[in-house]
PDB file of N, CA and C in Angstrom:
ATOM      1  N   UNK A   1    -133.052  31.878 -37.774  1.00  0.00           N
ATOM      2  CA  UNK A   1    -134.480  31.674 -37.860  1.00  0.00           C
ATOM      3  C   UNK A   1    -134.854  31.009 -39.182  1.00  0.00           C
ATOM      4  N   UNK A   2    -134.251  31.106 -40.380  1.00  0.00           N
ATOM      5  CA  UNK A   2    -134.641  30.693 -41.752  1.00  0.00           C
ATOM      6  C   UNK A   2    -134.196  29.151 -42.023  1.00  0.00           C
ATOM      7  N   UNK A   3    -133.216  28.923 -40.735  1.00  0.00           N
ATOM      8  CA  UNK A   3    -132.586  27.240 -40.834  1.00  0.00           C
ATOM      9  C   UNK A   3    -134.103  26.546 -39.834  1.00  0.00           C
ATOM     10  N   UNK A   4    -134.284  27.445 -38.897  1.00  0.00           N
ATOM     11  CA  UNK A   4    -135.820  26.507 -38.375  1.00  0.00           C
ATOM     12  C   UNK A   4    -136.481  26.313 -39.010  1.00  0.00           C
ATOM     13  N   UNK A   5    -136.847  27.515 -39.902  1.00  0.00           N
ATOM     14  CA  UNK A   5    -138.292  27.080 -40.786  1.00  0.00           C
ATOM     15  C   UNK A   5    -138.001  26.226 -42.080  1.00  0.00           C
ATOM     16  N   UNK A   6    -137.259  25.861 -42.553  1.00  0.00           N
ATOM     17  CA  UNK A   6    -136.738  25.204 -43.620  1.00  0.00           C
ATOM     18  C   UNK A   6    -136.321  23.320 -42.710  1.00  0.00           C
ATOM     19  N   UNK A   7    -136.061  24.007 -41.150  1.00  0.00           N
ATOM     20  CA  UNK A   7    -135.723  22.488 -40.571  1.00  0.00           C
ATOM     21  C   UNK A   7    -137.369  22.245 -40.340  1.00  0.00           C
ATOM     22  N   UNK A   8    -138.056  22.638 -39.854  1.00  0.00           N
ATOM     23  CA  UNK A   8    -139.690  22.016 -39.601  1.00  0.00           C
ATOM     24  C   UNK A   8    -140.172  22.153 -40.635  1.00  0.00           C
ATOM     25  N   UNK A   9    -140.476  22.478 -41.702  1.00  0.00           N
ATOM     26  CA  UNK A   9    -140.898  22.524 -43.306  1.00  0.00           C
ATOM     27  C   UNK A   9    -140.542  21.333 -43.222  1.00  0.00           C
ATOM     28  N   UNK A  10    -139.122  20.888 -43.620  1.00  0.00           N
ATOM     29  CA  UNK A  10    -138.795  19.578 -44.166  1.00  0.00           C
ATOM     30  C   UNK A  10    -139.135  18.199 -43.556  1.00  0.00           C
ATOM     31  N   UNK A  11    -139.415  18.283 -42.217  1.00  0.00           N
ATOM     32  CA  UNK A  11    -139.523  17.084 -41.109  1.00  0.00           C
ATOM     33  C   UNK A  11    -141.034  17.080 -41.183  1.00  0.00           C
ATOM     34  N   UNK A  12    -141.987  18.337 -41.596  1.00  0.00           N
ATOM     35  CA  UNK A  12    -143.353  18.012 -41.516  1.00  0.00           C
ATOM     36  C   UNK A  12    -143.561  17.114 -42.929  1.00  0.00           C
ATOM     37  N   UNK A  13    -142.807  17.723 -43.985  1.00  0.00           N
ATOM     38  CA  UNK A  13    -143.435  16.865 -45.233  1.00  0.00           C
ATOM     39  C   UNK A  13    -142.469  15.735 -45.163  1.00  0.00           C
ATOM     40  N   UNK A  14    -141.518  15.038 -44.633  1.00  0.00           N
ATOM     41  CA  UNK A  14    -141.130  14.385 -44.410  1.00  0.00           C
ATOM     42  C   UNK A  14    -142.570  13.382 -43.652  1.00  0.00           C
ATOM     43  N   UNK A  15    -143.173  13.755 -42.841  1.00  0.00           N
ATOM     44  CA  UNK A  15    -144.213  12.773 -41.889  1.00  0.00           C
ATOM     45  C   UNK A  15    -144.665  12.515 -42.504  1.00  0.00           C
ATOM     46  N   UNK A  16    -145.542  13.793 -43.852  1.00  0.00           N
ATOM     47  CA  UNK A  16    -146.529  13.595 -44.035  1.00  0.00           C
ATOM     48  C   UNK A  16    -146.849  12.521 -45.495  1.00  0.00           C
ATOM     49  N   UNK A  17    -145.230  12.521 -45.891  1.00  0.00           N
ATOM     50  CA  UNK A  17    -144.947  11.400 -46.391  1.00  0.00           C
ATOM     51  C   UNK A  17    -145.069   9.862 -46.397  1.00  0.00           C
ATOM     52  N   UNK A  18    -144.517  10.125 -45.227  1.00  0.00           N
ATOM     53  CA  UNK A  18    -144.536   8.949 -44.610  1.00  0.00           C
ATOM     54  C   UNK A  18    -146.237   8.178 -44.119  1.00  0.00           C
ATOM     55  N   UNK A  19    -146.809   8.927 -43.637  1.00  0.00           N
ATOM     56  CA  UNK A  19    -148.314   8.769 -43.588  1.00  0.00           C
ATOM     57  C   UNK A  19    -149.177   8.748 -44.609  1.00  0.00           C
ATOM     58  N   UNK A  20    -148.486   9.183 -45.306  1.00  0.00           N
ATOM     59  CA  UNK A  20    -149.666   8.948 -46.984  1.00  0.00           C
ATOM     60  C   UNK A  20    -148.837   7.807 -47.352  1.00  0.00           C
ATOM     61  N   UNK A  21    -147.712   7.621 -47.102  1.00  0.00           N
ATOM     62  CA  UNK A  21    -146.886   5.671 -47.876  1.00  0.00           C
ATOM     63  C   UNK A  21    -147.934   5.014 -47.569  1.00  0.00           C
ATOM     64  N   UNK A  22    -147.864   5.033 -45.241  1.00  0.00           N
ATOM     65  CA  UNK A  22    -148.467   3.837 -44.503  1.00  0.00           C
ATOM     66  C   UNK A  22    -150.134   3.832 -45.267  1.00  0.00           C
ATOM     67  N   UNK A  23    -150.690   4.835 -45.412  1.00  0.00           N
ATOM     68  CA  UNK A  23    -151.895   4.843 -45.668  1.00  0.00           C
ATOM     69  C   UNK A  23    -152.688   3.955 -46.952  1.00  0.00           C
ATOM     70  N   UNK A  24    -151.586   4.207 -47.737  1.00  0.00           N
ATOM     71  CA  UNK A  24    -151.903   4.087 -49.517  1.00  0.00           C
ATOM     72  C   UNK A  24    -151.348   2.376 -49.179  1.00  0.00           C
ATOM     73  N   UNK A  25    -150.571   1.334 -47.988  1.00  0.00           N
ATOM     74  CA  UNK A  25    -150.571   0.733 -48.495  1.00  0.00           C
ATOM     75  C   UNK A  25    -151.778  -0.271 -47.556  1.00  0.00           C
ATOM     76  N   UNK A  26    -152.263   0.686 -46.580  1.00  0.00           N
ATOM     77  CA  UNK A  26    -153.189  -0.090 -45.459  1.00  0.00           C
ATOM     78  C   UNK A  26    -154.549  -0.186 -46.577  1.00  0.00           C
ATOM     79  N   UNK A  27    -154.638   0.755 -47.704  1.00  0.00           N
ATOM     80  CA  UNK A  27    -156.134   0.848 -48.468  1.00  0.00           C
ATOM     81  C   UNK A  27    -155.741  -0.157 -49.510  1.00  0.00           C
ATOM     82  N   UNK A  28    -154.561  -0.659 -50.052  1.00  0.00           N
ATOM     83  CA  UNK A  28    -153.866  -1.422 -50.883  1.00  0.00           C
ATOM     84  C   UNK A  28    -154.586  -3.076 -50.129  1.00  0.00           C
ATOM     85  N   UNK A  29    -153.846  -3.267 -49.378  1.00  0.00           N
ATOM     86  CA  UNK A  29    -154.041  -4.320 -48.680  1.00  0.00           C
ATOM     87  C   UNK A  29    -155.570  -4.615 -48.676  1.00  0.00           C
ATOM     88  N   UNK A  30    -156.169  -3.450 -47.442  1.00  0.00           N
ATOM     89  CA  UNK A  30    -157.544  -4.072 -47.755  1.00  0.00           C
ATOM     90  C   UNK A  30    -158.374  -4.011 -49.144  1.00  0.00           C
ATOM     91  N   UNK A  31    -157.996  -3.494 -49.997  1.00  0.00           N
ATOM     92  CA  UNK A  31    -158.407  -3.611 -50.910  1.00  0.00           C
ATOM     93  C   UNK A  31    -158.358  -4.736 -51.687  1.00  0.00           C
ATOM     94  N   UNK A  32    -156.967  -5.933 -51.440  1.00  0.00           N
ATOM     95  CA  UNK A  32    -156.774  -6.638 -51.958  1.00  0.00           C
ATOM     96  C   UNK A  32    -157.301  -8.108 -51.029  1.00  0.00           C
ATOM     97  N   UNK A  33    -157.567  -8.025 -49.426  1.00  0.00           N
ATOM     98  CA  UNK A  33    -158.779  -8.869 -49.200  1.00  0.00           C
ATOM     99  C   UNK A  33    -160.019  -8.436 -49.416  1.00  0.00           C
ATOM    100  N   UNK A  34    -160.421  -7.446 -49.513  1.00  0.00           N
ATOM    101  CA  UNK A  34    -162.389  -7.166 -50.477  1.00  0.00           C
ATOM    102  C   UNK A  34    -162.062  -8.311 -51.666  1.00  0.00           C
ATOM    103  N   UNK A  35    -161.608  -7.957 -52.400  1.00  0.00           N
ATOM    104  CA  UNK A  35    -161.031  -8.773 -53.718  1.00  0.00           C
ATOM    105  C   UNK A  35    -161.238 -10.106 -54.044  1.00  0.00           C
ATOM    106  N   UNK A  36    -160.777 -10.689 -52.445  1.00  0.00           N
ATOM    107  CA  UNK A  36    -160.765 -11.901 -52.648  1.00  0.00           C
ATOM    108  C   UNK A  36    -162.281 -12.371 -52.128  1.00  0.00           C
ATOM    109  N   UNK A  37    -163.234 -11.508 -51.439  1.00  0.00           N
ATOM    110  CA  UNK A  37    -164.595 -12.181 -51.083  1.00  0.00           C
ATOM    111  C   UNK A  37    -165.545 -11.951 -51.894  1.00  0.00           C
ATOM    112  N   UNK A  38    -165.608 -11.102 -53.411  1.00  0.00           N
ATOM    113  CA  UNK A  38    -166.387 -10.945 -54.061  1.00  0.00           C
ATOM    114  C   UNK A  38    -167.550 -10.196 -53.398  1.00  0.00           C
ATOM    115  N   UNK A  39    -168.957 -10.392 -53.398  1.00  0.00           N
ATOM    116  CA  UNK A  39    -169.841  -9.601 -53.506  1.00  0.00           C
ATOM    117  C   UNK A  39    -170.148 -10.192 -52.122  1.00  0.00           C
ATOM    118  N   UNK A  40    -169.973 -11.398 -51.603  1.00  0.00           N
ATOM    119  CA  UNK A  40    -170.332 -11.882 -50.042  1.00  0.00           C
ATOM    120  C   UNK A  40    -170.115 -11.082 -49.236  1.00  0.00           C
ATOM    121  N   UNK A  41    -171.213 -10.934 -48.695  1.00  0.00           N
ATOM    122  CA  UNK A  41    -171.327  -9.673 -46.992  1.00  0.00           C
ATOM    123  C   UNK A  41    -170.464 -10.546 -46.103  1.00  0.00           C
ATOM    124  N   UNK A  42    -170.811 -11.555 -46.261  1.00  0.00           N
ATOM    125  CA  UNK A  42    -169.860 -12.012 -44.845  1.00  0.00           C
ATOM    126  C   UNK A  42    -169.053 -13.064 -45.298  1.00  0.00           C
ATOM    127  N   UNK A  43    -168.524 -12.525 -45.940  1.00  0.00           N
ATOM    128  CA  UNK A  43    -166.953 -13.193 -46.433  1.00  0.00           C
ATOM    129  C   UNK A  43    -166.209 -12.091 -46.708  1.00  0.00           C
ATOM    130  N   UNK A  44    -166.576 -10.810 -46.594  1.00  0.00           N
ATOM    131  CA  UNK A  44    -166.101  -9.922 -46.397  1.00  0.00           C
ATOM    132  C   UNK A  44    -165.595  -9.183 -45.473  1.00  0.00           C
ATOM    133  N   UNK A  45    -166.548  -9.472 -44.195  1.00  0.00           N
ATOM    134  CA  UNK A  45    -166.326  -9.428 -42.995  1.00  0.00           C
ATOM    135  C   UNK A  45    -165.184 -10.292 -42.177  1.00  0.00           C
ATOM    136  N   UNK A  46    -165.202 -11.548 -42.986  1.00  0.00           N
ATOM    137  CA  UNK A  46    -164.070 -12.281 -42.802  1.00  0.00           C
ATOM    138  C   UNK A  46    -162.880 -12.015 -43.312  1.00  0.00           C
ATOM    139  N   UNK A  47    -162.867 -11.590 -44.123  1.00  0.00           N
ATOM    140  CA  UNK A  47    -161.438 -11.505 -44.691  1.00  0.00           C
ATOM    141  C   UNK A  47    -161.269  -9.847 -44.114  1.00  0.00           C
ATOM    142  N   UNK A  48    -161.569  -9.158 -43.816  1.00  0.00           N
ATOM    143  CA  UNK A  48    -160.735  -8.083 -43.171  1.00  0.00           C
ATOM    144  C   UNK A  48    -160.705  -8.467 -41.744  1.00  0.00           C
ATOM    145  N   UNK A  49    -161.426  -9.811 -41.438  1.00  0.00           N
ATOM    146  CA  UNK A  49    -160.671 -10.413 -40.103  1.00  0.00           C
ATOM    147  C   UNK A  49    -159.431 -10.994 -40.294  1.00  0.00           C
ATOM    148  N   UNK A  50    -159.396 -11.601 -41.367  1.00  0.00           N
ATOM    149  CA  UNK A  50    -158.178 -12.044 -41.815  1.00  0.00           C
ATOM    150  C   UNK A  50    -156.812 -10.956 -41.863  1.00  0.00           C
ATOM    151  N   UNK A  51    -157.357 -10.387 -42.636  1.00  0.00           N
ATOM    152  CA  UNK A  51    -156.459  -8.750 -42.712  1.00  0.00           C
ATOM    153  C   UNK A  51    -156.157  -8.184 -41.420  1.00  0.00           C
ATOM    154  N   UNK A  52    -156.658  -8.169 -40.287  1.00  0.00           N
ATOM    155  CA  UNK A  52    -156.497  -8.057 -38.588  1.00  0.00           C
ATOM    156  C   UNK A  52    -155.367  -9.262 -38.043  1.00  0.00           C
ATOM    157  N   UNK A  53    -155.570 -10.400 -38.592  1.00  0.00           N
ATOM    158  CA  UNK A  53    -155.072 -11.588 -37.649  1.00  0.00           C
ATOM    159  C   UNK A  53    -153.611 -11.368 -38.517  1.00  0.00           C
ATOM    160  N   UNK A  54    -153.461 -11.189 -40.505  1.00  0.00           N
ATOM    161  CA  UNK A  54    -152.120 -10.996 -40.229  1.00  0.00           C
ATOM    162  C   UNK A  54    -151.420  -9.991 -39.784  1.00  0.00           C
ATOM    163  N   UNK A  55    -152.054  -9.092 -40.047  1.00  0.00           N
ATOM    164  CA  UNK A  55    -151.186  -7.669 -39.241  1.00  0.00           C
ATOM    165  C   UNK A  55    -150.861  -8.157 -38.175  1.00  0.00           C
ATOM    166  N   UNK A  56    -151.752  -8.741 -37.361  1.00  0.00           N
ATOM    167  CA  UNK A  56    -151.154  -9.012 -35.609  1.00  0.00           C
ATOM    168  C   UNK A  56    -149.842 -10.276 -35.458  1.00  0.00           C
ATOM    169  N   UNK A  57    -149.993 -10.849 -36.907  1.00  0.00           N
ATOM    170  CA  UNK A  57    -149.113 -12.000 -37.070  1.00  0.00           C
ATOM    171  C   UNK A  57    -147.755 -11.870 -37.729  1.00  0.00           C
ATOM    172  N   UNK A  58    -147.652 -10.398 -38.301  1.00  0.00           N
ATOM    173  CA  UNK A  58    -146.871  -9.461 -38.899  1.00  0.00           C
ATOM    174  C   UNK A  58    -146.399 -10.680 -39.707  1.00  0.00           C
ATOM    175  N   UNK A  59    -147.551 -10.907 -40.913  1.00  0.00           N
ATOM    176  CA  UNK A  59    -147.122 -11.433 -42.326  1.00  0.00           C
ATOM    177  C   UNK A  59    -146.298 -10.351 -42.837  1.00  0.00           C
ATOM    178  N   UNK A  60    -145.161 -10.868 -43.682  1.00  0.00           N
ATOM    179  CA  UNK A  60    -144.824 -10.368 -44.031  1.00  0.00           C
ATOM    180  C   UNK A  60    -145.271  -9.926 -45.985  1.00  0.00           C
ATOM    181  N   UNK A  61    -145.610  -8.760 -46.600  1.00  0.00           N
ATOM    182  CA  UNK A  61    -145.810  -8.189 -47.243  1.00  0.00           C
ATOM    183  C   UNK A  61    -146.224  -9.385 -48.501  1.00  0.00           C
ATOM    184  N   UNK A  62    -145.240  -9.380 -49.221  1.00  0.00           N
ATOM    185  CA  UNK A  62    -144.907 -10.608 -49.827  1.00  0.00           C
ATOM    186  C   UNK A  62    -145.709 -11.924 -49.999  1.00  0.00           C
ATOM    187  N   UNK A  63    -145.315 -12.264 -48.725  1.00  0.00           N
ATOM    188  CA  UNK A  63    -146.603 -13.100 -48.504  1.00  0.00           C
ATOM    189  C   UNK A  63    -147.549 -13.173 -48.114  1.00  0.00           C
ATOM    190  N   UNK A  64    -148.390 -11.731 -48.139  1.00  0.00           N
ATOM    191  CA  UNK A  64    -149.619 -11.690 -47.736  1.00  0.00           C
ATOM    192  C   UNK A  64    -150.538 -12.269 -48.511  1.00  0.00           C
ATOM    193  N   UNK A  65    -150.632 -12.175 -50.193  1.00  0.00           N
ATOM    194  CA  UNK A  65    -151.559 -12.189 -50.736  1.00  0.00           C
ATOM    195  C   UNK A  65    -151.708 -13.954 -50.774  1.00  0.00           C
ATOM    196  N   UNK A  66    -150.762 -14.624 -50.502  1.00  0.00           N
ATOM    197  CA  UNK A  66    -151.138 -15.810 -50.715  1.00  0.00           C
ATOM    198  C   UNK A  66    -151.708 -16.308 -49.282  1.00  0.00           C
ATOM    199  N   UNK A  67    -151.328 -15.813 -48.230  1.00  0.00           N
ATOM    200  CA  UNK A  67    -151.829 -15.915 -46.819  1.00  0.00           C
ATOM    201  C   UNK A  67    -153.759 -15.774 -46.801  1.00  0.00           C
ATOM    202  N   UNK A  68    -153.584 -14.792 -47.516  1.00  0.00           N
ATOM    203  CA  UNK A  68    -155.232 -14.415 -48.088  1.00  0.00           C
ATOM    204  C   UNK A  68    -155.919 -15.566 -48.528  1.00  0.00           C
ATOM    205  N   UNK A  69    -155.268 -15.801 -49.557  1.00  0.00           N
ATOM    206  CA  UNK A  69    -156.023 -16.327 -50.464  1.00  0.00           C
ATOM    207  C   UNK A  69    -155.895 -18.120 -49.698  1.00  0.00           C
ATOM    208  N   UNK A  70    -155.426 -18.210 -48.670  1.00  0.00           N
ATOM    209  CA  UNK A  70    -155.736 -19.943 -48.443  1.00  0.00           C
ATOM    210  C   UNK A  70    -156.316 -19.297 -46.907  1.00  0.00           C
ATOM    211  N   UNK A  71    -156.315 -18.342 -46.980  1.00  0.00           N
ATOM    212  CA  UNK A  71    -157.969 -17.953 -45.402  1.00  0.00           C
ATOM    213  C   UNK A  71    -158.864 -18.185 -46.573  1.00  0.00           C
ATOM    214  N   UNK A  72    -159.008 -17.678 -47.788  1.00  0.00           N
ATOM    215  CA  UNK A  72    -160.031 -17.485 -48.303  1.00  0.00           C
ATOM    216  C   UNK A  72    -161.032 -18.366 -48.521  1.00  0.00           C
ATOM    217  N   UNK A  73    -160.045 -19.511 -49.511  1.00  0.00           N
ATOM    218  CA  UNK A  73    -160.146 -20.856 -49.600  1.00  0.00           C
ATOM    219  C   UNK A  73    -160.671 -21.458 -48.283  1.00  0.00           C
ATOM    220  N   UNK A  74    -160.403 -21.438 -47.153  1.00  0.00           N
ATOM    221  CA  UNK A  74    -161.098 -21.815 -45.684  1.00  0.00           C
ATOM    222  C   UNK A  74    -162.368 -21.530 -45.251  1.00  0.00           C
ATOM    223  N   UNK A  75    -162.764 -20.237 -45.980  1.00  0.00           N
ATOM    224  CA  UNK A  75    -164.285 -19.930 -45.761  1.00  0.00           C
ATOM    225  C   UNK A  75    -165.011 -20.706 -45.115  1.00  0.00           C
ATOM    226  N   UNK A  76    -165.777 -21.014 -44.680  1.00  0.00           N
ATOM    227  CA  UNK A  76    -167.107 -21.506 -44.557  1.00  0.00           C
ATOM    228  C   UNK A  76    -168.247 -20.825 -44.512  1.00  0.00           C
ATOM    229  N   UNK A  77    -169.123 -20.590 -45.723  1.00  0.00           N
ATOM    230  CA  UNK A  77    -170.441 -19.845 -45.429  1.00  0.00           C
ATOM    231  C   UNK A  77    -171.546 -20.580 -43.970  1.00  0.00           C
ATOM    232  N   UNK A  78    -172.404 -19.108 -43.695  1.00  0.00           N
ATOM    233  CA  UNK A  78    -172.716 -19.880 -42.438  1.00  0.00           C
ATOM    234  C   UNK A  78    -173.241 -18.962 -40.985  1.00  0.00           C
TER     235      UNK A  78
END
């Protein structure tokens, strides 16, 4: 009985690990397209569209921020 609770102890903070990584880097990210639209309402709105289209495009990490930053550059107010 003391190997179960020590085996589900470890596999829960094991998740919950893992869910605070994914989390801290999904608020990272969008944090870093807000960034790039400044105080614009709707260039803000855009760029966490942007932030949608690469996830679905599975940029890779790395090159996200420059992926950003030439959506950004694309703007069109409007």
């Amino acid at each position: 009985m003391d190997y179960f609770i020590v085996v589900i102890t470890t596999l829960a903070g094991l998740y919950f690990h893992w869910w605070l990584y994914v989390r801290i880097r999904r608020w990272m990210d969008r944090d870093l397209a807000l960034s790039m639209a400044g105080a614009d309402e709707g260039k803000k709105a855009y760029m966490l569209k942007c932030l949608d289209n690469a996830r679905a495009q599975k940029v890779k990490r790395a090159e996200l921020a420059a992926w950003l930053e030439r959506e950004a550059a694309g703007y069109q107010a409007g």
